[in-house]
Protein backbone atom coordinates (compact mmCIF):
# COMPACT_ATOMS: atom_id res chain seq x y z
CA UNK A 1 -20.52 -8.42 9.46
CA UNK A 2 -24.69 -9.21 8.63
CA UNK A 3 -25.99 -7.55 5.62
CA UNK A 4 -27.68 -4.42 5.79
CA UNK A 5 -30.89 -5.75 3.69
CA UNK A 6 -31.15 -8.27 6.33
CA UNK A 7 -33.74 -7.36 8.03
CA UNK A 8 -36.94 -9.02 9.67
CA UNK A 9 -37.80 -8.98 13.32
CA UNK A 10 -39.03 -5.23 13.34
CA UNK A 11 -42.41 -5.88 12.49
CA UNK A 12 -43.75 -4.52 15.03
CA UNK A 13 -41.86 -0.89 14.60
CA UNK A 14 -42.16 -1.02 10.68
CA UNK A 15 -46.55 -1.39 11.75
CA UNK A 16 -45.69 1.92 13.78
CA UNK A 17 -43.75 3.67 11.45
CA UNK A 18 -46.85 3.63 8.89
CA UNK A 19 -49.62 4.27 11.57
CA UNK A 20 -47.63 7.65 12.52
CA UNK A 21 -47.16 8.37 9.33
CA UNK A 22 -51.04 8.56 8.53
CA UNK A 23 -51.04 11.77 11.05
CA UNK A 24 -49.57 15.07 9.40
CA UNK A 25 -47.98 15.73 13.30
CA UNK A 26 -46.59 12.52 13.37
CA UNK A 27 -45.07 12.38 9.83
CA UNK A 28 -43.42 15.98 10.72
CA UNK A 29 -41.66 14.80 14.20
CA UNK A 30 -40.43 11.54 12.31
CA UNK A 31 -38.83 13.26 9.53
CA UNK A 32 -36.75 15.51 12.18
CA UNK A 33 -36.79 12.36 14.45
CA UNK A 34 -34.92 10.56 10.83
CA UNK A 35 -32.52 13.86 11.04
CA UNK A 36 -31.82 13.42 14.77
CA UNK A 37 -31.23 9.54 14.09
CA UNK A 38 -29.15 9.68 11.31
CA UNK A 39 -26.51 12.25 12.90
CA UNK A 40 -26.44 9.71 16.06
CA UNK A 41 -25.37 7.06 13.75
CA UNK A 42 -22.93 8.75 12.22
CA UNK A 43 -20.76 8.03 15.64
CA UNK A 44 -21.17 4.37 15.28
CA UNK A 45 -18.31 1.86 13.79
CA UNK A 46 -19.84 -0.15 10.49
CA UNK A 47 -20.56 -3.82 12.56
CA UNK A 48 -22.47 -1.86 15.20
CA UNK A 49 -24.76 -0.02 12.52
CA UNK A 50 -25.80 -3.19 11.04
CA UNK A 51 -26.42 -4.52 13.91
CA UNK A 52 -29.04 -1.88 14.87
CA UNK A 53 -30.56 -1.55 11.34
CA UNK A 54 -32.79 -4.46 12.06
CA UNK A 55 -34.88 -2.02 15.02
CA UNK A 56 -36.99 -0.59 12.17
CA UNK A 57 -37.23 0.84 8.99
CA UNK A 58 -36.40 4.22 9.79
CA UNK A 59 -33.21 2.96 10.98
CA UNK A 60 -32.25 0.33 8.38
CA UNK A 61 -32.60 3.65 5.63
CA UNK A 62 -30.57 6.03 7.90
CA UNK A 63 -27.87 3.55 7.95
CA UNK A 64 -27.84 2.91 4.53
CA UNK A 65 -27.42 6.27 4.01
CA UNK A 66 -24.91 6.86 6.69
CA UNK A 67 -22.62 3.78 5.26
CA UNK A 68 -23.29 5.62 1.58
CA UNK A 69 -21.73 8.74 3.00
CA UNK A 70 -18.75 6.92 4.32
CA UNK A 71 -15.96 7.82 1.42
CA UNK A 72 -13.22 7.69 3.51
CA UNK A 73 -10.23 5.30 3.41
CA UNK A 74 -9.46 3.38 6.75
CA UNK A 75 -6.62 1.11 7.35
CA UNK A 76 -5.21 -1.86 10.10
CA UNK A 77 -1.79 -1.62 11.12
CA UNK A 78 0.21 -4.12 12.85
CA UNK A 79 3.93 -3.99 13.91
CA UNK A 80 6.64 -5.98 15.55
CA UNK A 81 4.77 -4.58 19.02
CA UNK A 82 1.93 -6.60 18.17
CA UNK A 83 3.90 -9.53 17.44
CA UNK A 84 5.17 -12.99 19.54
CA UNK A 85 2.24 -14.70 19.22
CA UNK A 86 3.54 -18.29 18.33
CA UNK A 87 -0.47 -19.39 17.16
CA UNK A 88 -1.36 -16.12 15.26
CA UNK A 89 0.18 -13.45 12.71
CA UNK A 90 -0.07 -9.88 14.23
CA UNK A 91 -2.23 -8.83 11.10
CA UNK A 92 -5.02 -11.34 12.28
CA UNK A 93 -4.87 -10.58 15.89
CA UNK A 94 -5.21 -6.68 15.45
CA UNK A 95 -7.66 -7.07 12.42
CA UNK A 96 -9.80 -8.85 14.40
CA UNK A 97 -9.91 -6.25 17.56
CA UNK A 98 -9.86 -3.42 15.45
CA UNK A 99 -12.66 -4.26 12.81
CA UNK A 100 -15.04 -3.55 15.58
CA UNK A 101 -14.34 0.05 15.24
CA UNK A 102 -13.77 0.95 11.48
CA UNK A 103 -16.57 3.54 10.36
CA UNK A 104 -16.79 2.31 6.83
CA UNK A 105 -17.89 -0.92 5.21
CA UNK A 106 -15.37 -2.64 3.17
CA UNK A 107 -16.28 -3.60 -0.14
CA UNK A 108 -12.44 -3.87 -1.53
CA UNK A 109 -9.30 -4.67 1.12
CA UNK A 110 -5.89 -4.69 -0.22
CA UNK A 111 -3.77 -6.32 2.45
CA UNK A 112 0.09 -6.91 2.64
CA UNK A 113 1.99 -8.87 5.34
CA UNK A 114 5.54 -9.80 5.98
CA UNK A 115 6.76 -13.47 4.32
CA UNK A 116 9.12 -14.12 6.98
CA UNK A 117 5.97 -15.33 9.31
CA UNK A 118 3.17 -15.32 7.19
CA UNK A 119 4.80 -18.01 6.00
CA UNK A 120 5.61 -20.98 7.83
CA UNK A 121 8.45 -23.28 7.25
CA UNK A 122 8.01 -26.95 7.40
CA UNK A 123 9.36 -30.18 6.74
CA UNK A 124 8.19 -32.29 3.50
CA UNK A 125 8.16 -35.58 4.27
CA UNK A 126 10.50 -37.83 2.34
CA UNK A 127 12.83 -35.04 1.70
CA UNK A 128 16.09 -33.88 3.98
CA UNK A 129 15.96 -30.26 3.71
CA UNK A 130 12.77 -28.21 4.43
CA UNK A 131 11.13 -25.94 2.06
CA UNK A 132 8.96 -23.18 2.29
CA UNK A 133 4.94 -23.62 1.97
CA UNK A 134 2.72 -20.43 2.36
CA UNK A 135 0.41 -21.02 5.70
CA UNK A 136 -2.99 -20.45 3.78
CA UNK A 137 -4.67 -21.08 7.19
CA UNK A 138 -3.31 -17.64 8.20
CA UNK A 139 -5.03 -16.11 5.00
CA UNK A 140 -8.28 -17.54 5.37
CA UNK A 141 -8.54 -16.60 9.25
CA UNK A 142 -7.56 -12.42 7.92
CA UNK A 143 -10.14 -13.46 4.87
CA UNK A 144 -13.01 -14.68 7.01
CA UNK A 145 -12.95 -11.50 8.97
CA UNK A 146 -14.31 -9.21 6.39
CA UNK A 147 -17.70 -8.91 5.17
CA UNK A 148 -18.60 -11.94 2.70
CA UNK A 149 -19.13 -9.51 -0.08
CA UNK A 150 -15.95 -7.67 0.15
CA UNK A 151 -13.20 -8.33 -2.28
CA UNK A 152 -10.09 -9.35 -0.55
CA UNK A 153 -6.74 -9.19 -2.16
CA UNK A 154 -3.36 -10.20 0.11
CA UNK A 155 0.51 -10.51 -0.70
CA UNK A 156 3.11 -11.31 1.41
CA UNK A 157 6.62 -9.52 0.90
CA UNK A 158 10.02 -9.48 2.53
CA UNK A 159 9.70 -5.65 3.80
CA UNK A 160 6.61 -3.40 4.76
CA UNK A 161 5.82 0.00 4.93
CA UNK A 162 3.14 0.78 7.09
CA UNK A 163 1.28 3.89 8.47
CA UNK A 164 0.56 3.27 12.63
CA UNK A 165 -3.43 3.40 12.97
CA UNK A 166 -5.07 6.44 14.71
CA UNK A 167 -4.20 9.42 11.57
CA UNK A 168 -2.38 9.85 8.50
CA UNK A 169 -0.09 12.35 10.24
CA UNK A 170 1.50 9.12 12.62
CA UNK A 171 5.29 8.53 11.31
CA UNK A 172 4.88 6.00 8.55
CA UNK A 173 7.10 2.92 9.53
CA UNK A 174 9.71 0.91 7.18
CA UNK A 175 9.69 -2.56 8.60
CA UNK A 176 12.58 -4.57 6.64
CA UNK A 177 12.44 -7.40 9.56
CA UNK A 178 9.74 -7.99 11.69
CA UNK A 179 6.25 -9.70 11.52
CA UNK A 180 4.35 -6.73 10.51
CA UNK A 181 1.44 -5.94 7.91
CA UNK A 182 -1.49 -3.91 7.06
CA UNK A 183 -4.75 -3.67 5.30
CA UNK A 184 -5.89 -0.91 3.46
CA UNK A 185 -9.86 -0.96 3.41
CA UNK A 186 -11.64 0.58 0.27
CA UNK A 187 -15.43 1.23 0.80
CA UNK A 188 -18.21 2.00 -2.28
CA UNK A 189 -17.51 5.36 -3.47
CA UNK A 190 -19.63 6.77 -5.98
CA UNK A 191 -18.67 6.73 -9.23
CA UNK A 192 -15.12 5.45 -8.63
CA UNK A 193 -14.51 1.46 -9.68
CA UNK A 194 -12.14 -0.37 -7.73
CA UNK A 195 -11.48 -4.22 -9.38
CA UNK A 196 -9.05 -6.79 -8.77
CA UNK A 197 -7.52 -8.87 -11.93
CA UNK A 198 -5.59 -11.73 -11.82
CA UNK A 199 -3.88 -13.59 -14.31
CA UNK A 200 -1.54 -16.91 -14.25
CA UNK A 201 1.23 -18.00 -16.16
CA UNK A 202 0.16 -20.84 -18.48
CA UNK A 203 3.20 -22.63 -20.32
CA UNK A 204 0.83 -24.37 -22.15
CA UNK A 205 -1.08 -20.91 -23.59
CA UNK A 206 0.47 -17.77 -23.07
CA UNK A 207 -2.31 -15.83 -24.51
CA UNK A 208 -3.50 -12.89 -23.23
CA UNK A 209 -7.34 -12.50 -23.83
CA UNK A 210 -8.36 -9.72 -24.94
CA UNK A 211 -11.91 -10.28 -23.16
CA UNK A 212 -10.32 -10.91 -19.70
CA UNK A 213 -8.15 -7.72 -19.86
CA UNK A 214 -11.45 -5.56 -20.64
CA UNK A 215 -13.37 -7.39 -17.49
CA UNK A 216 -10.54 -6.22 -15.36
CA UNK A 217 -10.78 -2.85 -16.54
CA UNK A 218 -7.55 -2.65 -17.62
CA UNK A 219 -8.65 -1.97 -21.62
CA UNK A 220 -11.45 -0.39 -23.43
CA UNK A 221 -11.93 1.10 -20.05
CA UNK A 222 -11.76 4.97 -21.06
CA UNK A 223 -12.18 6.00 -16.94
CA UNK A 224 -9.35 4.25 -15.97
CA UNK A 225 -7.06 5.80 -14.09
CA UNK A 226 -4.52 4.06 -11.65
CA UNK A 227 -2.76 0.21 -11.76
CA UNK A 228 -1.74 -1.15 -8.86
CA UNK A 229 0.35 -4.51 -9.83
CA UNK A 230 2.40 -7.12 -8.45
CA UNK A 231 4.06 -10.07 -10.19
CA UNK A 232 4.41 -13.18 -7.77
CA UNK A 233 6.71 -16.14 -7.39
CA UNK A 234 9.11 -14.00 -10.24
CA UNK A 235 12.05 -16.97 -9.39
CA UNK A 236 10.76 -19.05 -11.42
CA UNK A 237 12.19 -19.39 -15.31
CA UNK A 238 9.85 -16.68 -17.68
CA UNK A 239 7.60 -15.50 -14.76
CA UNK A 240 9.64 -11.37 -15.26
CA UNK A 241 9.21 -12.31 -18.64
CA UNK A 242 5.09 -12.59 -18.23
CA UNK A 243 5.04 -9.62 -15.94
CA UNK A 244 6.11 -7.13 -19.02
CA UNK A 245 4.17 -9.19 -21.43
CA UNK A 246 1.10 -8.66 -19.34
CA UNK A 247 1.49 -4.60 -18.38
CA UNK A 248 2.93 -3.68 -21.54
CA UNK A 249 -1.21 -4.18 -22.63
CA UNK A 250 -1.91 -1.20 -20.25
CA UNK A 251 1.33 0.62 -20.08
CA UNK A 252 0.93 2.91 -22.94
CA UNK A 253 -2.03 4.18 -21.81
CA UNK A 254 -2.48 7.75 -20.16
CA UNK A 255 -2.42 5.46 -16.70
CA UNK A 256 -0.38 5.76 -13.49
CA UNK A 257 1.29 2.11 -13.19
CA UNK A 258 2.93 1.25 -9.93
CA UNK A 259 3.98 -1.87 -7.95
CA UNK A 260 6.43 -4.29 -7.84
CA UNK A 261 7.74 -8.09 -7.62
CA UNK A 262 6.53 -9.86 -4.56
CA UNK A 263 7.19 -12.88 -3.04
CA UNK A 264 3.50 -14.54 -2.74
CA UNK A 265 -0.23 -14.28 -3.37
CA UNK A 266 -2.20 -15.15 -0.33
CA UNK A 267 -5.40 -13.97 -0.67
CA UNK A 268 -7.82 -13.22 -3.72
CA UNK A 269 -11.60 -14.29 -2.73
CA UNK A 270 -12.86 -12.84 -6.35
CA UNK A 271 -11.40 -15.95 -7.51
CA UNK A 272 -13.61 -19.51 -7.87
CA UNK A 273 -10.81 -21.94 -7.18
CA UNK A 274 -8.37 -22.85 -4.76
CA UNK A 275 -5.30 -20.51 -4.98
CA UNK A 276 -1.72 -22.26 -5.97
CA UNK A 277 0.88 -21.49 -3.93
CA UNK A 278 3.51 -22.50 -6.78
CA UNK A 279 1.74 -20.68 -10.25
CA UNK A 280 3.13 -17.68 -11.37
CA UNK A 281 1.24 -14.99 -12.18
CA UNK A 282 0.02 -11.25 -12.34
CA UNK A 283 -2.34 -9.06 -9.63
CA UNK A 284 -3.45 -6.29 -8.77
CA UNK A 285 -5.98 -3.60 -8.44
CA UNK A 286 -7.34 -1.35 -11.57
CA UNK A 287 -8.80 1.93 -10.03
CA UNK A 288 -11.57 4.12 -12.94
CA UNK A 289 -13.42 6.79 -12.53
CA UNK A 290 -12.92 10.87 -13.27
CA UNK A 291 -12.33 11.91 -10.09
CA UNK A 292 -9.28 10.21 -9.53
CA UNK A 293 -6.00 11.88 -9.22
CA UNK A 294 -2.56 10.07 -9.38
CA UNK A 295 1.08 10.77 -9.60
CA UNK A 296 4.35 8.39 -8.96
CA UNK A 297 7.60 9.38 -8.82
CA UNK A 298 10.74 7.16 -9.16
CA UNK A 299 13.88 7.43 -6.79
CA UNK A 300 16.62 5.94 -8.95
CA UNK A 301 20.27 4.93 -7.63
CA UNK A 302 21.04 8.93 -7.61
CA UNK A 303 18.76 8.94 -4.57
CA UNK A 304 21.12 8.09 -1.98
CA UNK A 305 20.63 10.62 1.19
CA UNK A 306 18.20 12.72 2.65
CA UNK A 307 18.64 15.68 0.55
CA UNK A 308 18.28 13.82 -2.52
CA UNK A 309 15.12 11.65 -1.45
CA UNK A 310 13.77 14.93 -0.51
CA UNK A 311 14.32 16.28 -3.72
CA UNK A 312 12.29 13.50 -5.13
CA UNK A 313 9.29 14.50 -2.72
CA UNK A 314 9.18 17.53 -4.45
CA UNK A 315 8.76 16.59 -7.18
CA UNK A 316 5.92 14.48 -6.44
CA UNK A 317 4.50 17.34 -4.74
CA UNK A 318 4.45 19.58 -7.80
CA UNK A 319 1.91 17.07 -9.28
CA UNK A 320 -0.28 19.56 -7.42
CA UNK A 321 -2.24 16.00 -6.03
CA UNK A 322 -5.17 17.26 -3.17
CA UNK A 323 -4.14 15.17 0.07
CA UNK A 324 -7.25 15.16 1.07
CA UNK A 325 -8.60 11.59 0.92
CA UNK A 326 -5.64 10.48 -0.28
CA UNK A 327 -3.26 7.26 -0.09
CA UNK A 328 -0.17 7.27 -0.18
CA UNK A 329 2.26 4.21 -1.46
CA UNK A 330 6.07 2.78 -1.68
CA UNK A 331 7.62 -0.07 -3.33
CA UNK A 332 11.03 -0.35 -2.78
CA UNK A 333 13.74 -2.92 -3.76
CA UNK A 334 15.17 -5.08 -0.44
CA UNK A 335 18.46 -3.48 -1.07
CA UNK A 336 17.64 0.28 0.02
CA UNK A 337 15.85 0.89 3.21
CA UNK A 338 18.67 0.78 6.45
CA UNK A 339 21.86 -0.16 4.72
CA UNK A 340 21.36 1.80 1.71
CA UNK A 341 21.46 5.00 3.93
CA UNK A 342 24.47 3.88 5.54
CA UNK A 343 22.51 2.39 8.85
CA UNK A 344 19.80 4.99 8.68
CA UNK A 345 16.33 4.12 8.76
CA UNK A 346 13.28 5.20 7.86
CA UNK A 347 14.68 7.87 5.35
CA UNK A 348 12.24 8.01 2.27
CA UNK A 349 9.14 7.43 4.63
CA UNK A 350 10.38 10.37 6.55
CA UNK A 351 11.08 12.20 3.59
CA UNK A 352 7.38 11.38 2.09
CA UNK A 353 5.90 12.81 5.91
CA UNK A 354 8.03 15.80 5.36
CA UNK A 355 5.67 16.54 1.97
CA UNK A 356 3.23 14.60 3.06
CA UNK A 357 2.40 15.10 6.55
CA UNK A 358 -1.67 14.28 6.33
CA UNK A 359 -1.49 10.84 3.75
CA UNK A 360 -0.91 7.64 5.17
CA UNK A 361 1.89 5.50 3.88
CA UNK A 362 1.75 2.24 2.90
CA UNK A 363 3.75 -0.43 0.47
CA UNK A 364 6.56 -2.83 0.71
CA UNK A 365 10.63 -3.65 0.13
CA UNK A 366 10.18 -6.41 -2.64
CA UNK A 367 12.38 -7.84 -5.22
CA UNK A 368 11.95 -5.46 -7.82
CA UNK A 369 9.67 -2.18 -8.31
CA UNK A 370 7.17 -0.69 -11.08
CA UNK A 371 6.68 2.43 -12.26
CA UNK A 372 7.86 5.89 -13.09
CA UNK A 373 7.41 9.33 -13.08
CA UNK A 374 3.89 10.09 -14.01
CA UNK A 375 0.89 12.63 -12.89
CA UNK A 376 -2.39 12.31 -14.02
CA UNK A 377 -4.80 15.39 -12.79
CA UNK A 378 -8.54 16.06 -12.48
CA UNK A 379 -8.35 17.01 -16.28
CA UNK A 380 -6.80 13.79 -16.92
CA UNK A 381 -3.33 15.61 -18.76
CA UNK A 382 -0.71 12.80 -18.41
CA UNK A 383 2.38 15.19 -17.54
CA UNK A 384 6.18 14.02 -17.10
CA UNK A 385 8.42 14.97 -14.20
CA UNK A 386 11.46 13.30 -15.93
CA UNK A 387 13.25 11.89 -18.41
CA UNK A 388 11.93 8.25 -18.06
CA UNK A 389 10.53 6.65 -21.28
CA UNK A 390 7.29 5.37 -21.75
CA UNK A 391 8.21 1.79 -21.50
CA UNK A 392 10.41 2.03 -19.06
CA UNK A 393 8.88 0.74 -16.00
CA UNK A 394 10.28 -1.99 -14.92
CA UNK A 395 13.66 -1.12 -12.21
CA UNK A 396 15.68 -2.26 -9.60
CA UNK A 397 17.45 -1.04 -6.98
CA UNK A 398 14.58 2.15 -6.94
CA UNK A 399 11.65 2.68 -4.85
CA UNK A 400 8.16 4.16 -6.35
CA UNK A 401 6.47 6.51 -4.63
CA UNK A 402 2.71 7.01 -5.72
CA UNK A 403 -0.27 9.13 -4.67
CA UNK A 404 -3.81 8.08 -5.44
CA UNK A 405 -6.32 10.61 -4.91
CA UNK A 406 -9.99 9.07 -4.30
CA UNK A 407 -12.34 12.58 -4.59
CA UNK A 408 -13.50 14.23 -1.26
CA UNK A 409 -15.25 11.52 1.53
CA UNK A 410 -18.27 13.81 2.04
């Protein structure tokens, strides 16, 4: 996507614009003729308006203030339909059709994609058995298809849980096998800070600075709201043992926390260097500002049916959350989902539709989940829905359901 400041070429119209504005007349049919401009661009996808902001400057402002009014999240969904290509992960190949037609322009995407094919196997030379080695040319071709300015963020998991493109009413999907994935795409929204943080496991200094915690907005932060947060590469010896030491800065706060252990990072363009593919660390996204409204709720081992994942709906329901603009989000451990129902799918996505018919789904099954019952409302009253304690957040064998509320769109 080009810049909307970009300008130049329009000379010409930007002389005319100031000649008819010297004649009273002329001023007064411009500023309806801005009116009847601005409410045509309001039907055109994000890459075509800045394409058509260079024609003058009465077009360049009307679609800066057409993008400004665009509050609304919009999301890329791919499935095992869109899969088979042996070249190119489904995620890529529907991202880069359907970018054409978003409406909003992305300033934060949070993507997630399965690990089975995101990630590629191949043979280390030397060595008899293969190992695994994340495909990074598949994140940069996803990357390179977003705005330069936008802040990308990726993970790969075993599982996703993904909401079919079109409206948040489709049938959210639980995709335990398949090459599937999805992108969630975050545009400016006034007075609401979205910022990714980051931070890797250092056996050499396992010192959390105080400084880089308060960048991220995860302290002295007084408008912050919602953690979203995923450990990566947790195999490895102390890496669950970082995780805790890292939220349990944040986790005492009046905060909804949610997320879970994932298998890889694969994309994070906030950062200067070169991922690696074999650190382990801590990411996510930190979400301030007053008119956010959150809740999670945590289906335990109890949860075992329809009736009883239900039951947990309703609770998160009682939070009293408006649905309006509003994401929804599961992380659940790779040992529910299909054989945890007893060879029935899709039950706690279904479940959340049932509640939740308007919110679009989204998550993962990973390899161990985040968070607990918590609601945090317009007046910012951090209410309990069980008996979980404060610090206990960290579970397996659970899912997390979570609602993030991001004010009205318009």
């Amino acid at each position: 996507m080009e810049r909307v400041d970009g300008g130049g070429g329009a000379d010409r119209a930007d002389r005319a614009d100031r000649s008819a504005s010297a004649d009273p007349r002329s001023a007064f049919v411009l500023s309806n003729l801005a009116e009847v401009v601005e409410r045509v661009l309001t039907f055109l996808p994000a890459k075509a308006l800045l394409r058509v902001a260079g024609v003058s400057r009465l077009w360049r402002e009307s679609v800066r203030r057409v993008l400004r009014a665009q509050r609304g999240v919009a999301w890329i969904a791919a499935g095992p339909v869109d899969g088979g290509h042996p070249q190119e992960h489904c995620l890529v190949r529907v991202a880069a059709r359907e970018l054409e037609n978003v409406h909003i322009l992305p300033q934060t995407v949070l993507y997630m994609a399965d690990s089975d094919t995101f990630i590629s196997l191949e043979e280390c030379r030397g060595h008899k058995r293969a190992r695994k080695r994340t495909t990074m040319d598949t994140a940069l071709a996803l990357e390179r298809l977003f705005p330069e300015q936008c802040q990308v963020l990726g993970i790969v998991t075993p599982g996703i849980v993904v909401t079919p493109m079109g409206s948040g009413s489709s049938r959210p999907q639980e995709i335990e096998i398949g090459e599937s994935g999805f992108a969630l795409l975050f545009p400016q929204i006034e007075g609401i800070k979205i910022q990714p943080f980051h931070f890797i496991k250092d056996p050499k200094n396992l010192t959390l600075e105080r400084r880089r915690l308060a960048e991220a907005g995860l302290l002295e932060n007084p408008e912050l709201r919602v953690v979203l947060v995923f450990g990566y590469n947790c195999c490895r010896v102390g890496a669950s043992d970082y995780l805790q030491r890292v939220i349990g800065t944040f986790s005492d706060m009046n905060v909804i926390v949610a997320g879970g252990q994932v298998d890889n990072l694969a994309s994070l363009t906030s950062e200067k260097h070169p991922l690696d593919i074999d650190a382990t660390g801590v990411v996510g996204l930190s979400f301030s500002g007053p008119r956010i409204q959150s809740a999670t709720v945590l289906l335990n081992e109890d949860v075992c049916d329809e009736k009883t994942a239900e039951a947990a709906m309703q609770r998160l329901k009682a939070a009293g959350i408006p649905e309006r603009n509003t994401v929804g989000f599961m992380f659940a451990c790779v040992g529910r989902g299909f054989q945890y129902y007893r060879a029935k799918g899709n039950v706690e996505a279904d479940a959340f539709r049932k509640f939740f018919p308007g919110v679009p789904l989204f998550g993962f099954f990973g390899n161990g989940e985040i968070g607990c019952d918590r609601i945090v409302t317009g007046n910012f009253v951090l209410k309990k829905c069980s008996e979980a304690k404060d610090d206990d957040l960290f579970h397996s064998y659970t899912t997390v359901m979570a609602l993030i509320h991001l004010g009205s769109p318009r």
